[in-house]
PDB file of N, CA and C in Angstrom:
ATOM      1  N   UNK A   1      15.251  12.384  -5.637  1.00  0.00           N
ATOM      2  CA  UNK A   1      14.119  12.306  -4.729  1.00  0.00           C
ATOM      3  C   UNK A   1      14.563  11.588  -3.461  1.00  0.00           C
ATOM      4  N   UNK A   2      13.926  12.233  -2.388  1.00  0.00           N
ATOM      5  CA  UNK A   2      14.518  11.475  -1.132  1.00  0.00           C
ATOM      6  C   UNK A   2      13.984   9.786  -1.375  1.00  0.00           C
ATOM      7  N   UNK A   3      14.911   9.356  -0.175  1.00  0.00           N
ATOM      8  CA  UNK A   3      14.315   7.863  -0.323  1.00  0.00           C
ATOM      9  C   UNK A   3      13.510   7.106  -0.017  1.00  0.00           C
ATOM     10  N   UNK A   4      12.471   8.058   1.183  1.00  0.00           N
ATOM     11  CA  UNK A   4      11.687   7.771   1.633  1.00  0.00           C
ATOM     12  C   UNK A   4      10.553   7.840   0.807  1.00  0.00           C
ATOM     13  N   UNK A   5      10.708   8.556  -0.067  1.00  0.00           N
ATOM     14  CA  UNK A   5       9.591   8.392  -0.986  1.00  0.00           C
ATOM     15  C   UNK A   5       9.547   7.448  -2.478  1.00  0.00           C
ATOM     16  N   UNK A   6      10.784   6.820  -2.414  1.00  0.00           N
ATOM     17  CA  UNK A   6      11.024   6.349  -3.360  1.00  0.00           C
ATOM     18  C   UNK A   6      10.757   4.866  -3.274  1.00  0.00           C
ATOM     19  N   UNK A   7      10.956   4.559  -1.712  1.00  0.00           N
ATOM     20  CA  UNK A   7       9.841   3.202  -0.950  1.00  0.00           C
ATOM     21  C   UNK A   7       8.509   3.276  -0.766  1.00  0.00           C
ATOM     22  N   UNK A   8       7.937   4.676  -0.663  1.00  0.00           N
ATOM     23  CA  UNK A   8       6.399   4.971  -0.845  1.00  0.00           C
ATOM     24  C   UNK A   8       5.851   4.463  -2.078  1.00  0.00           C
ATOM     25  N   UNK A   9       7.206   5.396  -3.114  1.00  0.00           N
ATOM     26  CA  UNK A   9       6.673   4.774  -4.757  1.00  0.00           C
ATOM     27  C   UNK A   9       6.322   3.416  -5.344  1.00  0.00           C
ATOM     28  N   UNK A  10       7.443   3.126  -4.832  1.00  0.00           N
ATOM     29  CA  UNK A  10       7.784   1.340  -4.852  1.00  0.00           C
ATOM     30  C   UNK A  10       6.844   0.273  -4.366  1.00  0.00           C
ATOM     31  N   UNK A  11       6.031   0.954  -2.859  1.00  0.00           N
ATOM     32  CA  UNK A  11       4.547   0.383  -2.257  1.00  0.00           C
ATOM     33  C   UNK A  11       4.027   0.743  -2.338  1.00  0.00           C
ATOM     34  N   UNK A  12       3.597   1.640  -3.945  1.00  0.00           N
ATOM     35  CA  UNK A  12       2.345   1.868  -4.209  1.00  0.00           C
ATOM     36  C   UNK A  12       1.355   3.199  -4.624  1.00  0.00           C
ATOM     37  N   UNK A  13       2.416   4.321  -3.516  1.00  0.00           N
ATOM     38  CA  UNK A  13       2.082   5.432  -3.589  1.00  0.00           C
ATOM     39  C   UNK A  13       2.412   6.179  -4.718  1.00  0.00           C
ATOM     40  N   UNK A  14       1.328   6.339  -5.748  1.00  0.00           N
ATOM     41  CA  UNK A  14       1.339   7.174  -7.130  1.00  0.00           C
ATOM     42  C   UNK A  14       2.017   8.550  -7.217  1.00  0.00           C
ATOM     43  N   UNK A  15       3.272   8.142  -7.346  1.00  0.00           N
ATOM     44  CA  UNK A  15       3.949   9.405  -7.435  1.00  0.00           C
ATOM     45  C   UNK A  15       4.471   9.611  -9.254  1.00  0.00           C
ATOM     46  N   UNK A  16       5.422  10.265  -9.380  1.00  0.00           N
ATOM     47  CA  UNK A  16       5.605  11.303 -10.803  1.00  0.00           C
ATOM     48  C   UNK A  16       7.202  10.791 -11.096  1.00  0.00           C
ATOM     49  N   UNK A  17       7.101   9.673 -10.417  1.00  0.00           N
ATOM     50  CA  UNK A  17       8.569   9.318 -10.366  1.00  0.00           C
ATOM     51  C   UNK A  17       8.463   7.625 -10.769  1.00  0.00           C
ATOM     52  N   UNK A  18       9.630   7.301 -11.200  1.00  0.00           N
ATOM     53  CA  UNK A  18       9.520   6.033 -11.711  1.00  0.00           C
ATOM     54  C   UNK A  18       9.525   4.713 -10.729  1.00  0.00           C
ATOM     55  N   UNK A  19       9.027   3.695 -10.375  1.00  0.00           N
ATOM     56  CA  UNK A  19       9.021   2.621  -9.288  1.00  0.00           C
ATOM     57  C   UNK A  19      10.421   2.072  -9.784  1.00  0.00           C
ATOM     58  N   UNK A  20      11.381   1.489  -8.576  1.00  0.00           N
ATOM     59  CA  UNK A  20      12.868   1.085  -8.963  1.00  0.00           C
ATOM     60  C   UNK A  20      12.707  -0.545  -8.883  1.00  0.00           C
ATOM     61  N   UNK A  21      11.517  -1.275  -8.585  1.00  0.00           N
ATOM     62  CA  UNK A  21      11.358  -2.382  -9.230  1.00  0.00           C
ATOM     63  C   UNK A  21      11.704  -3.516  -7.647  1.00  0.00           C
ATOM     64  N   UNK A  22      12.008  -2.403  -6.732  1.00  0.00           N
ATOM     65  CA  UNK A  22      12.287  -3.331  -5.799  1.00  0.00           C
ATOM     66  C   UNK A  22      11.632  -3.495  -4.805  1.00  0.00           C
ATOM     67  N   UNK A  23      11.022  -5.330  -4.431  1.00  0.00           N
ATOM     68  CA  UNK A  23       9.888  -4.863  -3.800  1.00  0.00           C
ATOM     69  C   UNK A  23      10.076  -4.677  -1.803  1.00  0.00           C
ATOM     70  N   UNK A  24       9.369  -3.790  -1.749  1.00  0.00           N
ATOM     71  CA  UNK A  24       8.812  -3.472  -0.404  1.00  0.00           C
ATOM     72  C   UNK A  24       7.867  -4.245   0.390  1.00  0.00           C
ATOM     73  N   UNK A  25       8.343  -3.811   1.927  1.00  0.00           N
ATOM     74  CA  UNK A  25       7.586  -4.689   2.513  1.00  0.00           C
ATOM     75  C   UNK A  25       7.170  -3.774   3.619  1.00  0.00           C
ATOM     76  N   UNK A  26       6.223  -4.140   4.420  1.00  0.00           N
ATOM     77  CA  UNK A  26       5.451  -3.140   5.342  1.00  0.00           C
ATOM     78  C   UNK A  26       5.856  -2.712   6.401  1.00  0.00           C
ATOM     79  N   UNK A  27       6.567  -2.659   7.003  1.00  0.00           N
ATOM     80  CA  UNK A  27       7.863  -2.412   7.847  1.00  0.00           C
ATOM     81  C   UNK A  27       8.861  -1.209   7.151  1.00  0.00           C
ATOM     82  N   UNK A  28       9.670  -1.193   5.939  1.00  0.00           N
ATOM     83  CA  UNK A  28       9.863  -0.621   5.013  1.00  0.00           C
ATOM     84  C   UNK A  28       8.845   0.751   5.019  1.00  0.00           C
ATOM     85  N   UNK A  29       7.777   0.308   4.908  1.00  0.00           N
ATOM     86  CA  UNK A  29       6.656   1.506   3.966  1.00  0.00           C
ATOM     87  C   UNK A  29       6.441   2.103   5.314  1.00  0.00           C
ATOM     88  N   UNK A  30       5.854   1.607   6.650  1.00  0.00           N
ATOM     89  CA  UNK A  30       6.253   2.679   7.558  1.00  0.00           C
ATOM     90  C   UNK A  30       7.134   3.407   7.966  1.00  0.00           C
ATOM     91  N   UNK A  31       8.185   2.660   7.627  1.00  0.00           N
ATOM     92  CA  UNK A  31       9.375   3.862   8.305  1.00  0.00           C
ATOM     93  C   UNK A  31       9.377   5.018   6.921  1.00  0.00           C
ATOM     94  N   UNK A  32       9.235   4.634   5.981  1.00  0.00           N
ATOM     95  CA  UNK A  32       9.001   5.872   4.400  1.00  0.00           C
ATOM     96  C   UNK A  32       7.860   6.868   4.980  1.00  0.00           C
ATOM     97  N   UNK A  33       7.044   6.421   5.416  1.00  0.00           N
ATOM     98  CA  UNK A  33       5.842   6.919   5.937  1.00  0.00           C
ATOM     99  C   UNK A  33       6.217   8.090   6.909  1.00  0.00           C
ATOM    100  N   UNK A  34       6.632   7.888   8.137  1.00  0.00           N
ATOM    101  CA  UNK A  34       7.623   8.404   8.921  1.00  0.00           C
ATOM    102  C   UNK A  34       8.124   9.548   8.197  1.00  0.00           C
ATOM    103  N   UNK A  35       9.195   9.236   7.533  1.00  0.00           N
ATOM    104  CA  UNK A  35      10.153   9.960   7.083  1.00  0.00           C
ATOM    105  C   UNK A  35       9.489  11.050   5.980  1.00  0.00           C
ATOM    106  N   UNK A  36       8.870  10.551   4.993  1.00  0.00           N
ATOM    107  CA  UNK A  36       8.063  11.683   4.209  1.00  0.00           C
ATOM    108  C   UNK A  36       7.581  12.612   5.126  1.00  0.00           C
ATOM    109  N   UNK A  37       6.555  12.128   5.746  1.00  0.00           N
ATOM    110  CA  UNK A  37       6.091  13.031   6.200  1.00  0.00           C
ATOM    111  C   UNK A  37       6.402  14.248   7.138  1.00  0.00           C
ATOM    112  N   UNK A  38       7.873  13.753   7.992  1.00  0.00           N
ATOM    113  CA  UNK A  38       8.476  14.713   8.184  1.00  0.00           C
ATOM    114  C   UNK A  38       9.371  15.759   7.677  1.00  0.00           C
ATOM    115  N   UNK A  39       9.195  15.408   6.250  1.00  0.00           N
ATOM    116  CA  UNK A  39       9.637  16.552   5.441  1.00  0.00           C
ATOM    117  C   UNK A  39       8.742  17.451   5.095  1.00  0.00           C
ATOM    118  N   UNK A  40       7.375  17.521   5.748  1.00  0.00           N
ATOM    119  CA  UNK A  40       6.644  18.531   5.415  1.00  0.00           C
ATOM    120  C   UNK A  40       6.105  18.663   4.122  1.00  0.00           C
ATOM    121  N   UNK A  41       5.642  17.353   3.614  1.00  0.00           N
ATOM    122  CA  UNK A  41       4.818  17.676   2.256  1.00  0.00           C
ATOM    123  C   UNK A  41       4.005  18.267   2.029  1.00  0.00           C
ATOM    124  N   UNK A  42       3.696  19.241   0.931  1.00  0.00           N
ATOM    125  CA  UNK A  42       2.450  19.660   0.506  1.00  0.00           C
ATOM    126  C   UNK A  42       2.185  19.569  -0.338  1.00  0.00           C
ATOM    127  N   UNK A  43       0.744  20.054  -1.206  1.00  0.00           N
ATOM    128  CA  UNK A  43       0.400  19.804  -2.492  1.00  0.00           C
ATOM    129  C   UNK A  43      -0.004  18.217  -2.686  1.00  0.00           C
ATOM    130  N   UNK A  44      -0.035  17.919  -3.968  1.00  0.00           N
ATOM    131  CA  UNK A  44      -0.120  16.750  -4.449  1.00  0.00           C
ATOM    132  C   UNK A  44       0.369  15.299  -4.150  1.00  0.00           C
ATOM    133  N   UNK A  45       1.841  15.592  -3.905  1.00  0.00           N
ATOM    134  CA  UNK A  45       2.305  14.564  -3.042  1.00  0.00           C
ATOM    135  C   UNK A  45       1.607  14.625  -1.035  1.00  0.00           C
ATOM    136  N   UNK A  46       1.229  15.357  -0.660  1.00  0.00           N
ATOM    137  CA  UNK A  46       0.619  15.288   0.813  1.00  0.00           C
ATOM    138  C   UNK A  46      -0.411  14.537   0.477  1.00  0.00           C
ATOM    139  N   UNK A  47      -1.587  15.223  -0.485  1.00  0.00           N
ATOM    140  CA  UNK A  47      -2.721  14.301  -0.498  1.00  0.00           C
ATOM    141  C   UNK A  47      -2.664  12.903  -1.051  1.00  0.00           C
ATOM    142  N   UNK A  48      -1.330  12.316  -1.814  1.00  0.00           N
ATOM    143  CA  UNK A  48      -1.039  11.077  -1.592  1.00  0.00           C
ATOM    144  C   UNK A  48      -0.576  10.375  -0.933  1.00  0.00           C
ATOM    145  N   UNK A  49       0.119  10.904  -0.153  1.00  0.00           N
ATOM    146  CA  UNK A  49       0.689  10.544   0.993  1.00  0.00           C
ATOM    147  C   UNK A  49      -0.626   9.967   1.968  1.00  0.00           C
ATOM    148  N   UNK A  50      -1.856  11.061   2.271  1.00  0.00           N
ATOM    149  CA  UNK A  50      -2.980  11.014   3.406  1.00  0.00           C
ATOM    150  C   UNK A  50      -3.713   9.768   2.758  1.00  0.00           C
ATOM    151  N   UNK A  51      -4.217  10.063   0.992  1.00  0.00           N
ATOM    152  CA  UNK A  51      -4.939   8.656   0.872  1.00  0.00           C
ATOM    153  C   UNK A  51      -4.358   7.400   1.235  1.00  0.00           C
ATOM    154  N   UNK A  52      -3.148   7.250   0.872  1.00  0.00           N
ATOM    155  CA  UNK A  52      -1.870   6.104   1.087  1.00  0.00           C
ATOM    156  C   UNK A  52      -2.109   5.846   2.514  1.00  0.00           C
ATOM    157  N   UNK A  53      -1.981   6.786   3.510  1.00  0.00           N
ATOM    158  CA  UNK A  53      -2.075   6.309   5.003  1.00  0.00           C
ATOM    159  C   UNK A  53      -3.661   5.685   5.530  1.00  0.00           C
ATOM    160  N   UNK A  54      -4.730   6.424   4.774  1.00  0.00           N
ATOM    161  CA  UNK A  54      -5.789   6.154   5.616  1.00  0.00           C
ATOM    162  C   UNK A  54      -6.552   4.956   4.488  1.00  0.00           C
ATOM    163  N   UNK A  55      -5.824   4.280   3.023  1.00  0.00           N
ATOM    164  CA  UNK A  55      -6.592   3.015   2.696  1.00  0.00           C
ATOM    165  C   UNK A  55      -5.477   1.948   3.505  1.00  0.00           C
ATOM    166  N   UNK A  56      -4.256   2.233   3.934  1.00  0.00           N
ATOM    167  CA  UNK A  56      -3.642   1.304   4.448  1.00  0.00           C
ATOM    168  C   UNK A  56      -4.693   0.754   6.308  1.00  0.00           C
ATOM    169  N   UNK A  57      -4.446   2.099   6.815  1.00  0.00           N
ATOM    170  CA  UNK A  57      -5.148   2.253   8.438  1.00  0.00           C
ATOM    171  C   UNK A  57      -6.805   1.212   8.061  1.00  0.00           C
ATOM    172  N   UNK A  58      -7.735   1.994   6.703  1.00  0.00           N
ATOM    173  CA  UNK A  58      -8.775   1.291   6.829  1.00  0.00           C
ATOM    174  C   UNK A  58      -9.022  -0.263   6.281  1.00  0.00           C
ATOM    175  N   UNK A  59      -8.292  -0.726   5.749  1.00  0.00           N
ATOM    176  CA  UNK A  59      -8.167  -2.043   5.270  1.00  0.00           C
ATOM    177  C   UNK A  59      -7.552  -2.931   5.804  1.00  0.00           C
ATOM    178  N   UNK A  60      -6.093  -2.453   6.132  1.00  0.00           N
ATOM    179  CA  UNK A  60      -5.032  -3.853   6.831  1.00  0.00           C
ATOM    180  C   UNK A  60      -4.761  -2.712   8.866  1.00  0.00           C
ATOM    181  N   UNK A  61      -5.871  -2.558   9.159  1.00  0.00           N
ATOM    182  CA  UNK A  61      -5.416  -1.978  10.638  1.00  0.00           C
ATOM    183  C   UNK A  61      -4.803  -2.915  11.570  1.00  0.00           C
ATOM    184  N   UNK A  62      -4.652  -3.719  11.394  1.00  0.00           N
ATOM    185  CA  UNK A  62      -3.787  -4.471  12.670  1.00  0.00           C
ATOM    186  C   UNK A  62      -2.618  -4.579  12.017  1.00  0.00           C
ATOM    187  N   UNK A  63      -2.026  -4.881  10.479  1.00  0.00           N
ATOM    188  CA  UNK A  63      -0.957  -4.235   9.936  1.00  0.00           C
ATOM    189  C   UNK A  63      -0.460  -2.672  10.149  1.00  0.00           C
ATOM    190  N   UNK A  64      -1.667  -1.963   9.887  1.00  0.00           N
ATOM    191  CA  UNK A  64      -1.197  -0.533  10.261  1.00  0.00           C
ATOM    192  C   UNK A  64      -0.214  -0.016  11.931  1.00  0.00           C
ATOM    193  N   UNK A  65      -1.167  -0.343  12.265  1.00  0.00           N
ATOM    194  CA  UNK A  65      -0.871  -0.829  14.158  1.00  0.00           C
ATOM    195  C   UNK A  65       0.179  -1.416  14.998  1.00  0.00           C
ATOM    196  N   UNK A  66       0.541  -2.132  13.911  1.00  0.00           N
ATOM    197  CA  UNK A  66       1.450  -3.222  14.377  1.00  0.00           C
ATOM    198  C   UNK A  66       2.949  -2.537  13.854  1.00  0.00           C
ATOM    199  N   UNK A  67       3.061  -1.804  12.628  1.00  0.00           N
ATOM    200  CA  UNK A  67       4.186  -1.388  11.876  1.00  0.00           C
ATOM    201  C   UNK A  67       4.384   0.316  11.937  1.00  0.00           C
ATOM    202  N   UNK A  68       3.126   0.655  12.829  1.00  0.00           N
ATOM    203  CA  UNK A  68       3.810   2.192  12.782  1.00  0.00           C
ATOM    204  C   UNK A  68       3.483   2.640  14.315  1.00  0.00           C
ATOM    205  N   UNK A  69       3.025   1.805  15.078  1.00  0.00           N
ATOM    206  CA  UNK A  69       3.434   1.242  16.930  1.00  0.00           C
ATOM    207  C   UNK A  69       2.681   3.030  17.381  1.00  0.00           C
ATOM    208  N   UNK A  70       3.288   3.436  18.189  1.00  0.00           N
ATOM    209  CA  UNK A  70       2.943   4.363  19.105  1.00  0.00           C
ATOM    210  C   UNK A  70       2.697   5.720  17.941  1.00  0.00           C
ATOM    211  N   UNK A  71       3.404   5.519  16.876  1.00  0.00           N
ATOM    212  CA  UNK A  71       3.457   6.864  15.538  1.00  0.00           C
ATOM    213  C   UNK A  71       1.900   6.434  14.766  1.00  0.00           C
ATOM    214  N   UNK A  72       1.274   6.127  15.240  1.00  0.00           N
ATOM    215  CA  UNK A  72      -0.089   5.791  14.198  1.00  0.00           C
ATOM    216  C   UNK A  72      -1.386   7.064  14.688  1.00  0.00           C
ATOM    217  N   UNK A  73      -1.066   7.167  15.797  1.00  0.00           N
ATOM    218  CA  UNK A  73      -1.970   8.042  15.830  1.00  0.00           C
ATOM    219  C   UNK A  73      -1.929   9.653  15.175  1.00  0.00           C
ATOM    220  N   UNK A  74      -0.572  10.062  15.783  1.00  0.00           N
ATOM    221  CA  UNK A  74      -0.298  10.927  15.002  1.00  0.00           C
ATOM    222  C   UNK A  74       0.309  11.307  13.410  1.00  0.00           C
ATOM    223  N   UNK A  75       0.349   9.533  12.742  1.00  0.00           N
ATOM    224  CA  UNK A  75       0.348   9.977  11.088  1.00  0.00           C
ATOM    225  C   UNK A  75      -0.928  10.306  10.988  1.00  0.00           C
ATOM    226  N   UNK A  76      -2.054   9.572  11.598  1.00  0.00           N
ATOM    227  CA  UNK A  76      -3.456   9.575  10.782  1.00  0.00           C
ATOM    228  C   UNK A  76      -3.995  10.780  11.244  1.00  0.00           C
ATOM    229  N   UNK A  77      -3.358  11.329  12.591  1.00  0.00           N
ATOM    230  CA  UNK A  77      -3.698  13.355  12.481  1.00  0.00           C
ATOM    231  C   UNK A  77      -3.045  13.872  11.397  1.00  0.00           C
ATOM    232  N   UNK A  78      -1.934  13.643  10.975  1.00  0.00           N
ATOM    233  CA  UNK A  78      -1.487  14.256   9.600  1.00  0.00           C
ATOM    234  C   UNK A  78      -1.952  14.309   8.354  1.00  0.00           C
ATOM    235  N   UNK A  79      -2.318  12.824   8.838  1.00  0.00           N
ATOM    236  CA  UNK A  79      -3.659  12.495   7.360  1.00  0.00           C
ATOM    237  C   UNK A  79      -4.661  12.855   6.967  1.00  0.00           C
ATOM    238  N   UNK A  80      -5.177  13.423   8.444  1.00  0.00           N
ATOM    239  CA  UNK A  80      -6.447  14.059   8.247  1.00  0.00           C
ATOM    240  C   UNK A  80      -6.405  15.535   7.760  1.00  0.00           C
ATOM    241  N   UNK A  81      -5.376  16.329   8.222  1.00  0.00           N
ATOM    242  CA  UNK A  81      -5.092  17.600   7.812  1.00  0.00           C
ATOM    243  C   UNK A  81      -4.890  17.828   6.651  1.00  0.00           C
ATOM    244  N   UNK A  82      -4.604  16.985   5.825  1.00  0.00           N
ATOM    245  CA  UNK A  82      -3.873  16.540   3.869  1.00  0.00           C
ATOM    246  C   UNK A  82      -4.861  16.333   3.501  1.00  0.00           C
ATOM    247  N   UNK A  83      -5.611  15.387   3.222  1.00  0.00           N
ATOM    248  CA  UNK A  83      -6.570  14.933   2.115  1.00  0.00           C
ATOM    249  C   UNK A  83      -8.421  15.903   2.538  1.00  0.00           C
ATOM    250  N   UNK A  84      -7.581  17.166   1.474  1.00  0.00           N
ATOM    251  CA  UNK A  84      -8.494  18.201   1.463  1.00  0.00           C
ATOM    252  C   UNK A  84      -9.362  17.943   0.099  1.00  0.00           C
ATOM    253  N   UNK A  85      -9.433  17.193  -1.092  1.00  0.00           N
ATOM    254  CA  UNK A  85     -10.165  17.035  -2.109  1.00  0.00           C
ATOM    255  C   UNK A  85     -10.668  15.664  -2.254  1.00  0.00           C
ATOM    256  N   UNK A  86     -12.064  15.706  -1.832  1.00  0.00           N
ATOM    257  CA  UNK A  86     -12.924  14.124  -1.695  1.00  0.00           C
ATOM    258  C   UNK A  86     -12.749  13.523  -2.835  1.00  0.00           C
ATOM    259  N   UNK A  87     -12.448  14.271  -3.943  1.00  0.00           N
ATOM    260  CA  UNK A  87     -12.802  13.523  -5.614  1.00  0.00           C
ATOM    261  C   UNK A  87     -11.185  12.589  -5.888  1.00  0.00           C
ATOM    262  N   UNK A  88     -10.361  13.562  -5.736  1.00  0.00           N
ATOM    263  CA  UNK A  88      -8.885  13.138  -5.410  1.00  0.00           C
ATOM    264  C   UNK A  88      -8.455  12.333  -4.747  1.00  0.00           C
ATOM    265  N   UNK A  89      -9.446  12.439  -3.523  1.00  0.00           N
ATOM    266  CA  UNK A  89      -8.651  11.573  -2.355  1.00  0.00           C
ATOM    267  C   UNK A  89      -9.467  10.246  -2.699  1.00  0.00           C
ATOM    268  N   UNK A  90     -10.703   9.779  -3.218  1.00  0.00           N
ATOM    269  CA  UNK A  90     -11.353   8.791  -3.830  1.00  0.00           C
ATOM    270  C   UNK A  90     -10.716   7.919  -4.772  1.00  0.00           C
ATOM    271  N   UNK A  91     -10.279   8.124  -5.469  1.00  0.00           N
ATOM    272  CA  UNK A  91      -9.388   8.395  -6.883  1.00  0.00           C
ATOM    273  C   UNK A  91      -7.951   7.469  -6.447  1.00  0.00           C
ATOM    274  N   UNK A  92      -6.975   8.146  -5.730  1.00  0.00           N
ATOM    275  CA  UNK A  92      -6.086   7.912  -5.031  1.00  0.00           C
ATOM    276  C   UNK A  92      -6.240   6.327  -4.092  1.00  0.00           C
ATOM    277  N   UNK A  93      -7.396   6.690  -3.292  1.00  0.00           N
ATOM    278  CA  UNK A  93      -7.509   5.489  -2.163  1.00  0.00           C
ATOM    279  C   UNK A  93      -7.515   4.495  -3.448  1.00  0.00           C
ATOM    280  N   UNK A  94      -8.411   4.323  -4.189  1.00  0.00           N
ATOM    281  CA  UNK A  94      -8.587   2.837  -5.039  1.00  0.00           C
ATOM    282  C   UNK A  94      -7.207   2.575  -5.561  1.00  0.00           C
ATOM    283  N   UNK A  95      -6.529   3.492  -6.387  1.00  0.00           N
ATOM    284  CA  UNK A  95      -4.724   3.405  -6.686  1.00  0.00           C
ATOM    285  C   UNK A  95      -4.529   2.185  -5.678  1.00  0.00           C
ATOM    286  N   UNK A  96      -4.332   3.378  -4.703  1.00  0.00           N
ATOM    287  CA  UNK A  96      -3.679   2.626  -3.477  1.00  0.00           C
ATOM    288  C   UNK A  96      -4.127   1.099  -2.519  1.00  0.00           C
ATOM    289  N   UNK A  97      -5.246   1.195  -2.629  1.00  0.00           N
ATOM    290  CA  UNK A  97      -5.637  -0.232  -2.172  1.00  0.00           C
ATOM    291  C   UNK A  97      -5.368  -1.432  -2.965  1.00  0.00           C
ATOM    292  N   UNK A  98      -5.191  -1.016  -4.271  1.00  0.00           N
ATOM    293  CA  UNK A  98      -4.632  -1.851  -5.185  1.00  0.00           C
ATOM    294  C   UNK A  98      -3.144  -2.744  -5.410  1.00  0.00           C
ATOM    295  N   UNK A  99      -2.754  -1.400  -5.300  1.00  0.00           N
ATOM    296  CA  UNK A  99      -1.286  -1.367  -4.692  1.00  0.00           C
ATOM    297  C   UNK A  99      -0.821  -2.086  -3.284  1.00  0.00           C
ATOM    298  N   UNK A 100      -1.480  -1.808  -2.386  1.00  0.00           N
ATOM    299  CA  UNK A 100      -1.285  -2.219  -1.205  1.00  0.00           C
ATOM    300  C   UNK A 100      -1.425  -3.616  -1.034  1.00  0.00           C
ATOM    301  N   UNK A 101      -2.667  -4.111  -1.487  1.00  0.00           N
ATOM    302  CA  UNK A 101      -3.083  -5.199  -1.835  1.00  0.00           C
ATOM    303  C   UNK A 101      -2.255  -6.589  -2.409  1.00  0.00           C
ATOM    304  N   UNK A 102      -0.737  -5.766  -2.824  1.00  0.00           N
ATOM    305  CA  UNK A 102      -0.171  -6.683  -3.481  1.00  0.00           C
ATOM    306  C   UNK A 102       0.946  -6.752  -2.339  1.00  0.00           C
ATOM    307  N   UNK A 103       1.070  -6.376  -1.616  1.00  0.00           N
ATOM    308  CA  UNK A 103       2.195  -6.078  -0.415  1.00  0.00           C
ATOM    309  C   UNK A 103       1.452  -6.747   1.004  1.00  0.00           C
ATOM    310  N   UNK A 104       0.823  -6.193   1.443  1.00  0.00           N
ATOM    311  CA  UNK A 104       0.033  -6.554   3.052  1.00  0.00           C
ATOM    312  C   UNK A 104      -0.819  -8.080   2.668  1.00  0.00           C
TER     313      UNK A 104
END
């Protein structure tokens, strides 16, 4: 698995892959952020990817802001285009705020 997602995993983002135990820091998780997403995800991993971006943006935004600089606007257009299932993407955000929660 690339590695950018393997720092996503690691901060939080519920993936199908095992966490390598090492922890991340938010600086880290944007540039993963970055990088996933320019591999063109779809499916299951995209809509974790979008919840992952928009409980980070709605909870810690001056973290968000601060660590993904002039690229924030256009992850959270990416984000918006991904998280096509409200029940999923509900589901996901709590994961993730949880997760996040232990990092930011």
């Amino acid at each position: 698995m690339h590695e950018a997602w393997q720092i996503l995993r690691d901060g939080g983002l519920p993936l199908a892959i095992a966490g390598s135990g090492v922890a991340r820091n938010a600086g880290e998780i944007a540039g993963a952020a970055r990088a996933a997403i320019a591999t063109g995800p779809t499916g299951r991993d995209a809509e974790a990817l979008a919840a992952f971006v928009f409980a980070w943006h709605h909870h810690w935004p001056q973290s968000f802001a601060a660590e993904l600089g002039e690229d924030a606007v256009d992850v959270i257009a990416w984000a918006r285009q991904h998280a096509l299932d409200d029940g999923r993407y509900l589901k996901l955000r709590r994961i993730e705020l949880e997760n996040l929660a232990r990092i930011l």
